[in-house]
N, C-alpha and C. Protein backbone atom coordinates (compact mmCIF):
# COMPACT_ATOMS: atom_id res chain seq x y z
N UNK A 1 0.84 -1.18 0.00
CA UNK A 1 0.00 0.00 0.00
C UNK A 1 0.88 1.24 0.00
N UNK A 2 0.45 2.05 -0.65
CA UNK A 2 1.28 3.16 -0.32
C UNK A 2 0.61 4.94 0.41
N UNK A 3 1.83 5.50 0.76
CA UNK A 3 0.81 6.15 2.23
C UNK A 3 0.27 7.37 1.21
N UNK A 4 -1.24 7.34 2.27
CA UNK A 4 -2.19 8.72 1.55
C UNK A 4 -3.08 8.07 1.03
N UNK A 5 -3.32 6.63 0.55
CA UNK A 5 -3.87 5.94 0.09
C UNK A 5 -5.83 5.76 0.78
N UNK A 6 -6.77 5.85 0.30
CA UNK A 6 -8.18 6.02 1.12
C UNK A 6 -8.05 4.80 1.16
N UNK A 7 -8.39 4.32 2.31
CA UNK A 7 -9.20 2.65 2.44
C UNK A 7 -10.24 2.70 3.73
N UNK A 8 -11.03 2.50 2.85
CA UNK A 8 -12.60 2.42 3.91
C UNK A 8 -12.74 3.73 4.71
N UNK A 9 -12.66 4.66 3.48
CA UNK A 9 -12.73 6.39 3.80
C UNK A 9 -11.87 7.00 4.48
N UNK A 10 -10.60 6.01 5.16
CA UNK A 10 -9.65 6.27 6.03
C UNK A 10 -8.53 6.70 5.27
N UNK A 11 -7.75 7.79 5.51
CA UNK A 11 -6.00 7.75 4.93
C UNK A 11 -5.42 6.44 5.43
N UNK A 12 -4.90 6.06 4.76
CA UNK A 12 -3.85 4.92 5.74
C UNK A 12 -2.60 5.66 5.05
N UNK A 13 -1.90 5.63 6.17
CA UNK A 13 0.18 5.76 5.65
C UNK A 13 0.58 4.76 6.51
N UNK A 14 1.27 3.85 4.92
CA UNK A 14 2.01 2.75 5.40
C UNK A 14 3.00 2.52 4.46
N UNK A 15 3.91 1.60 5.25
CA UNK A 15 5.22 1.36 4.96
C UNK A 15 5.30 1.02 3.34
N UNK A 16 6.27 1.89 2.59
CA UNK A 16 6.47 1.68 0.92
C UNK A 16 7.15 0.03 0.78
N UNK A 17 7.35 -0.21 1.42
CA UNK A 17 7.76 -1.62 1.20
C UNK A 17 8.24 -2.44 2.39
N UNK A 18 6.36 -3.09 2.66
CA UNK A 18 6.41 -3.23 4.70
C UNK A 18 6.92 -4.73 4.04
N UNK A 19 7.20 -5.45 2.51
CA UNK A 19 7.59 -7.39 2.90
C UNK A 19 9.28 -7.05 2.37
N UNK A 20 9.55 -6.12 1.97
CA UNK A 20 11.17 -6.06 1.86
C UNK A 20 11.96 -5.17 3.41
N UNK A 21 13.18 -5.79 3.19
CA UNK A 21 14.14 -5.58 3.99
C UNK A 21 14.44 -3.98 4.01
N UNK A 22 15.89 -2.91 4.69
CA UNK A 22 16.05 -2.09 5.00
C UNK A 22 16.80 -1.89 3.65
N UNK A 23 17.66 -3.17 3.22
CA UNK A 23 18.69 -3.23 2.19
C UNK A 23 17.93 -3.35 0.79
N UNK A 24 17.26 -4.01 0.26
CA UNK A 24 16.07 -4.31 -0.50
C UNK A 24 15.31 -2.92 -0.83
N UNK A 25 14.70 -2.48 0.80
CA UNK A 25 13.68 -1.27 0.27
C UNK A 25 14.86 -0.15 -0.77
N UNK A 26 15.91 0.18 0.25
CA UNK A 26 16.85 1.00 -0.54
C UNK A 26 17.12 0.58 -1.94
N UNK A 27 17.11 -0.24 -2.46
CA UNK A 27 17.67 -0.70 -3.82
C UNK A 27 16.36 -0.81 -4.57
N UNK A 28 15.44 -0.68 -4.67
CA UNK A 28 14.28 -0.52 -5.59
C UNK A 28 13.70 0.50 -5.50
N UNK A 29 13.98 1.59 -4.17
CA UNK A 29 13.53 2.62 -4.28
C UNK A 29 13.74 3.72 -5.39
N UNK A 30 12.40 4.73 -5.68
CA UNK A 30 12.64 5.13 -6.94
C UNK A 30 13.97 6.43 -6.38
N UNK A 31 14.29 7.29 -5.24
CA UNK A 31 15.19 8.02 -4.75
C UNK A 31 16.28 7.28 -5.14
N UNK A 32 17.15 7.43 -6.21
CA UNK A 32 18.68 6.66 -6.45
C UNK A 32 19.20 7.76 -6.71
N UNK A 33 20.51 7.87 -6.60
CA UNK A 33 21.44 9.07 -7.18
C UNK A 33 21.70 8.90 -8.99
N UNK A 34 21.53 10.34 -9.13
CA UNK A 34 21.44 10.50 -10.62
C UNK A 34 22.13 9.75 -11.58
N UNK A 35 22.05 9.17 -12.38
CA UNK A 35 23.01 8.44 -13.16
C UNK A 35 24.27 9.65 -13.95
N UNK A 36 25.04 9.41 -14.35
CA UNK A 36 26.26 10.26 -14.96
C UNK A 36 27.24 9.58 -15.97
N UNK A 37 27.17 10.69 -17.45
CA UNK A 37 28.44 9.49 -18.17
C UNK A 37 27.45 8.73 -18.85
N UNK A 38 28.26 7.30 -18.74
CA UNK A 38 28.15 6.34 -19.69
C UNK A 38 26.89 5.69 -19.08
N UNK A 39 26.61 5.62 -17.51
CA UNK A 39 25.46 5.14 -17.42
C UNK A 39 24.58 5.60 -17.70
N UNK A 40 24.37 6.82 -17.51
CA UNK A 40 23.42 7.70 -18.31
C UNK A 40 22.91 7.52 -19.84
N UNK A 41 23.91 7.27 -20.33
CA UNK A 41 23.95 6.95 -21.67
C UNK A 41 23.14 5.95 -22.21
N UNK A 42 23.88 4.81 -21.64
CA UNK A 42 23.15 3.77 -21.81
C UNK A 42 21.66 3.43 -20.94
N UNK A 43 21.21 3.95 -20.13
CA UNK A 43 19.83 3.92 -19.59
C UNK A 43 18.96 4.62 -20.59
N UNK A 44 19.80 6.07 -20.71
CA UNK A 44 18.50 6.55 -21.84
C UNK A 44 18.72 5.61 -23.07
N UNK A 45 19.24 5.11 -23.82
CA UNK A 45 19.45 4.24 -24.72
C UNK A 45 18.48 3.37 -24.69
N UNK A 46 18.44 2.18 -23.29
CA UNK A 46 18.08 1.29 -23.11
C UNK A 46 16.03 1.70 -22.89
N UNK A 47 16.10 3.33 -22.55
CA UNK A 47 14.75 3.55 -22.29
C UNK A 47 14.41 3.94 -23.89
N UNK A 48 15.11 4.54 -24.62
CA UNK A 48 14.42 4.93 -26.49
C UNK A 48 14.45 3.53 -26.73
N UNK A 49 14.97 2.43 -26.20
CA UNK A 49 14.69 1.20 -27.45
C UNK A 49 12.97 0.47 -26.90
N UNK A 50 13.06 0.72 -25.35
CA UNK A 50 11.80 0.16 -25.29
C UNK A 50 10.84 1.28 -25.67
N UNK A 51 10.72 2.61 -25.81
CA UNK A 51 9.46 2.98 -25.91
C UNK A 51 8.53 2.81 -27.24
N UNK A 52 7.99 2.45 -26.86
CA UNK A 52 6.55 2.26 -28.15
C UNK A 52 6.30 3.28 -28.96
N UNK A 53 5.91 3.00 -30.33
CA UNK A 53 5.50 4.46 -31.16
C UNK A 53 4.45 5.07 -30.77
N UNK A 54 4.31 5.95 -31.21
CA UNK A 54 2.79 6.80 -30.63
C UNK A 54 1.56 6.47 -31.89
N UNK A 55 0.48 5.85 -31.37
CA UNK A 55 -0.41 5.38 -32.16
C UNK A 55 -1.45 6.36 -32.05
N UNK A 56 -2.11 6.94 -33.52
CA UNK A 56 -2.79 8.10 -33.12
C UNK A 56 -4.22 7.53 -32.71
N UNK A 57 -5.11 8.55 -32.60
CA UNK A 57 -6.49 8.08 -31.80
C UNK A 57 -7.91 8.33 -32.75
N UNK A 58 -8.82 8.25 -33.23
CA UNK A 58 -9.53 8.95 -33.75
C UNK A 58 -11.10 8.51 -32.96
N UNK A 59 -11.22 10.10 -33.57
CA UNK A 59 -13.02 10.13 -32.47
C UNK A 59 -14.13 9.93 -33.18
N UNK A 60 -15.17 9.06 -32.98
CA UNK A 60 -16.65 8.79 -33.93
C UNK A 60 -17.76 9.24 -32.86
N UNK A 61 -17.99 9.60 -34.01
CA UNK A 61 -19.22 10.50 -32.93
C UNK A 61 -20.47 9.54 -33.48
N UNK A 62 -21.43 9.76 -32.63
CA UNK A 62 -22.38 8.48 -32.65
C UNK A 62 -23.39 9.56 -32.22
N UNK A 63 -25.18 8.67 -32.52
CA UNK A 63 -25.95 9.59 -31.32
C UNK A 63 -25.79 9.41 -29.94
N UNK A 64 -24.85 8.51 -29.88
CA UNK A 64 -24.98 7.85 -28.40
C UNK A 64 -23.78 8.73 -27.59
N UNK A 65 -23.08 9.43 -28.43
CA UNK A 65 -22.18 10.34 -28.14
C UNK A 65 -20.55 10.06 -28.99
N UNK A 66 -19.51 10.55 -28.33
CA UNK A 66 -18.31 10.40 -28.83
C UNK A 66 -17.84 9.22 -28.34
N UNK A 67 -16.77 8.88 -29.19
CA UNK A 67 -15.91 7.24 -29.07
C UNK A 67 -14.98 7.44 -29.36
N UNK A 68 -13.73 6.96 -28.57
CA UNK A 68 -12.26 6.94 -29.21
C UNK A 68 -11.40 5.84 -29.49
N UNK A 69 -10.98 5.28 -30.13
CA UNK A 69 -10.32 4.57 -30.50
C UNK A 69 -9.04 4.82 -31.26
N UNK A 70 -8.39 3.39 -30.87
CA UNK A 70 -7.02 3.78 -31.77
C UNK A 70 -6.95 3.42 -33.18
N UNK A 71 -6.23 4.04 -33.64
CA UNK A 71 -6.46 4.05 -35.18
C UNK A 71 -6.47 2.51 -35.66
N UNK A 72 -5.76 1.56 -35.68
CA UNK A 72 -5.62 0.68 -35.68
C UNK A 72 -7.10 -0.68 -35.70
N UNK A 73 -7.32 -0.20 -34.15
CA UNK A 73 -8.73 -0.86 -33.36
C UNK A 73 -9.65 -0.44 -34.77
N UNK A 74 -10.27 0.83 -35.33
CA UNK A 74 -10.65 1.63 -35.90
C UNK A 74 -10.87 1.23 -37.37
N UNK A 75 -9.24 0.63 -38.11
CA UNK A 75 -8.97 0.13 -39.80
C UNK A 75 -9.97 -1.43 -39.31
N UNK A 76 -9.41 -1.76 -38.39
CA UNK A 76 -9.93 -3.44 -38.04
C UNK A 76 -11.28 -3.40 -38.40
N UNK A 77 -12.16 -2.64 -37.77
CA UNK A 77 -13.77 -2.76 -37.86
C UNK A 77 -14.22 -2.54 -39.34
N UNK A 78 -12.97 -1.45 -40.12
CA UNK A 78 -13.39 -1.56 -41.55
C UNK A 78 -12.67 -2.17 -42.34
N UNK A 79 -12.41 -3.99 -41.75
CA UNK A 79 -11.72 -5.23 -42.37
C UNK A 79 -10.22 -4.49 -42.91
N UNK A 80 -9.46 -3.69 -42.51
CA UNK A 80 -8.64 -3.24 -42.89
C UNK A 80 -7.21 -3.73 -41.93
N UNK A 81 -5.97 -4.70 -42.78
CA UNK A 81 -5.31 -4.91 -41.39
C UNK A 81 -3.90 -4.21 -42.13
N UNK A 82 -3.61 -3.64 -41.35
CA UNK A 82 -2.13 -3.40 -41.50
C UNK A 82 -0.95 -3.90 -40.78
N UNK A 83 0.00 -4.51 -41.91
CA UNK A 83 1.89 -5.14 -41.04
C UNK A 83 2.85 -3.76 -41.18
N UNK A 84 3.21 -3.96 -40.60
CA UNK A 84 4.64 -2.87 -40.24
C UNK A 84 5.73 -3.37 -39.78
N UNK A 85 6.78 -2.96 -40.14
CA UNK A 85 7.76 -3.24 -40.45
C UNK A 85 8.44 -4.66 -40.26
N UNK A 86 9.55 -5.36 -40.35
CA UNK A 86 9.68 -6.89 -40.59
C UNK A 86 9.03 -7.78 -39.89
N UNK A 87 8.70 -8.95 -40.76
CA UNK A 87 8.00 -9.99 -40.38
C UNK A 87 8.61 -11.19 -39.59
N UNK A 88 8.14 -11.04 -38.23
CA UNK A 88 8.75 -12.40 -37.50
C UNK A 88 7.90 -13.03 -36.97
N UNK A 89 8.17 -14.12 -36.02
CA UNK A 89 7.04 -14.95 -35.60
C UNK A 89 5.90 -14.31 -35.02
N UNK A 90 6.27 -13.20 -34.14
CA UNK A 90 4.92 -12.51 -33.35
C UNK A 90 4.20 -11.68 -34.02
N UNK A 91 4.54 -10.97 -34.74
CA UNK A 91 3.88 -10.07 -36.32
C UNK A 91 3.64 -11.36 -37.12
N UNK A 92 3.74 -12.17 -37.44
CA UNK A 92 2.60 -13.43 -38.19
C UNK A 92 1.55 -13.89 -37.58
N UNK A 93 2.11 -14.21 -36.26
CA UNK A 93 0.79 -14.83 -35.02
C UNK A 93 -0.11 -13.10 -35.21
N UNK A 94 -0.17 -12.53 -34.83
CA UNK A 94 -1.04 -11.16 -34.77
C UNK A 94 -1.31 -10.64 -36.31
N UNK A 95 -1.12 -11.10 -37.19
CA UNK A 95 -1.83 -11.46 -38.37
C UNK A 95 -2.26 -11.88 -38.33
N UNK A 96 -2.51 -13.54 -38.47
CA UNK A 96 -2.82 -14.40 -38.74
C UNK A 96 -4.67 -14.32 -37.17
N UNK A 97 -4.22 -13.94 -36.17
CA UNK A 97 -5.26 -13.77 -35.09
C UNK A 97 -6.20 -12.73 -36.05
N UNK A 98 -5.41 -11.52 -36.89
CA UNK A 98 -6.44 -10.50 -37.27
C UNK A 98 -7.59 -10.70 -38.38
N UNK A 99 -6.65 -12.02 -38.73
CA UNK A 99 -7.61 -12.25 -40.19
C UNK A 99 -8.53 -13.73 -39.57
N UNK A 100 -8.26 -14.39 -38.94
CA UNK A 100 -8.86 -15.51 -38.09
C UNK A 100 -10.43 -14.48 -38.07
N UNK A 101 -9.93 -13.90 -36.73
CA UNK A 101 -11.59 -12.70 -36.43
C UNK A 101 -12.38 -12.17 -37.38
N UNK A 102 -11.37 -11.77 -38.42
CA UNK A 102 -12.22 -10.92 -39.45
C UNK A 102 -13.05 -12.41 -40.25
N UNK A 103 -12.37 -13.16 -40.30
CA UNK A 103 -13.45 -14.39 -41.18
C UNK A 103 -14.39 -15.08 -40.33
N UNK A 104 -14.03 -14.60 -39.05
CA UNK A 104 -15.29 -15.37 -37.92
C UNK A 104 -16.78 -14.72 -38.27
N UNK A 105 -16.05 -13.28 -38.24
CA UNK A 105 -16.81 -12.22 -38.39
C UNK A 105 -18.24 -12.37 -39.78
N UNK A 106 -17.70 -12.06 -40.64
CA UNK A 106 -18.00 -12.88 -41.54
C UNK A 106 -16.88 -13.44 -43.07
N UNK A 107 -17.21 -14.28 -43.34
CA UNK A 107 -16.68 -14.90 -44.58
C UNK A 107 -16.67 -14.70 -45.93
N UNK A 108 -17.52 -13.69 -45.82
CA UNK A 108 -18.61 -13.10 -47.48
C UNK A 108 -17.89 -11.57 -47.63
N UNK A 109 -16.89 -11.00 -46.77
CA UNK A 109 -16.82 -9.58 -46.98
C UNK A 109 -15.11 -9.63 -47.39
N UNK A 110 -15.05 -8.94 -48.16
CA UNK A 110 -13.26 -8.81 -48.26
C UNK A 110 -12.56 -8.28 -47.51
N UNK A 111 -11.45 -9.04 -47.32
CA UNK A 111 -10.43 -8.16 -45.65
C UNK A 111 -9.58 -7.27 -46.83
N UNK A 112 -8.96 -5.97 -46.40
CA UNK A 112 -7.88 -5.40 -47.24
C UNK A 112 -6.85 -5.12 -46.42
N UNK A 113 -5.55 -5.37 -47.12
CA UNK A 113 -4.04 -5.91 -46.69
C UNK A 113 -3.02 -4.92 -46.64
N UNK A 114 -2.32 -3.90 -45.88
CA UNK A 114 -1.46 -3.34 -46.46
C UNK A 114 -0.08 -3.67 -45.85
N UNK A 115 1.11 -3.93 -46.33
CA UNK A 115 1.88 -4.23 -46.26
C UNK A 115 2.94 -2.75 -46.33
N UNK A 116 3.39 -3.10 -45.26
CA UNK A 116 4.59 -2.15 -45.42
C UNK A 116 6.24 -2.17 -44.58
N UNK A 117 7.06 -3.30 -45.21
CA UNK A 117 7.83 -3.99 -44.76
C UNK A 117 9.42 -4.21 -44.97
């Protein structure tokens, strides 16, 4: 739990890490001294390779009101699948799942493919 937290309308403040040790809490805590140099370097490195692209959003307005979705979610509903960039086992499996659905969906409508690889 962490403190400030409402539980059962109550504040509770409690310990940031009451099942780890004194040595433990210190070493996962987010307070570390700044990185410098080469570690620096390589952390931000290591943080641009994981971050994800930015997927844009688009809004449908309905009578029922507004909806957002990601663009993606969005091509899908209009049988539309798109690959990006090289093809390996997990970009085939997530093909292969997109076009599975779309023929569950129905069988009679054409899926369209764009490739860009």
């Amino acid at each position: 739990m962490w403190p400030g937290i409402l539980v059962g309308g109550a504040r509770v403040a409690a310990c940031r890490f009451p099942v780890l040790g004194p040595r433990l809490a210190a070493r996962f805590s987010p307070r570390r001294t700044p990185k410098t140099g080469l570690a620096l370097q390589r952390s931000l490195h290591a943080t641009a390779a994981r971050a994800l692209p930015l997927i844009p959003i688009v809004v449908e307005q309905t009578g029922r009101g507004e909806r957002a979705y990601d663009i993606y979610s969005r091509l899908l509903r209009e049988r539309i699948v798109c690959v990006m960039g090289p093809i390996d086992d997990s970009v085939a499996s997530l093909v292969i799942a997109q076009l599975l659905f779309l023929q569950s969906e129905s069988n009679k409508k054409p899926i369209h493919m764009y490739i860009n690889s």
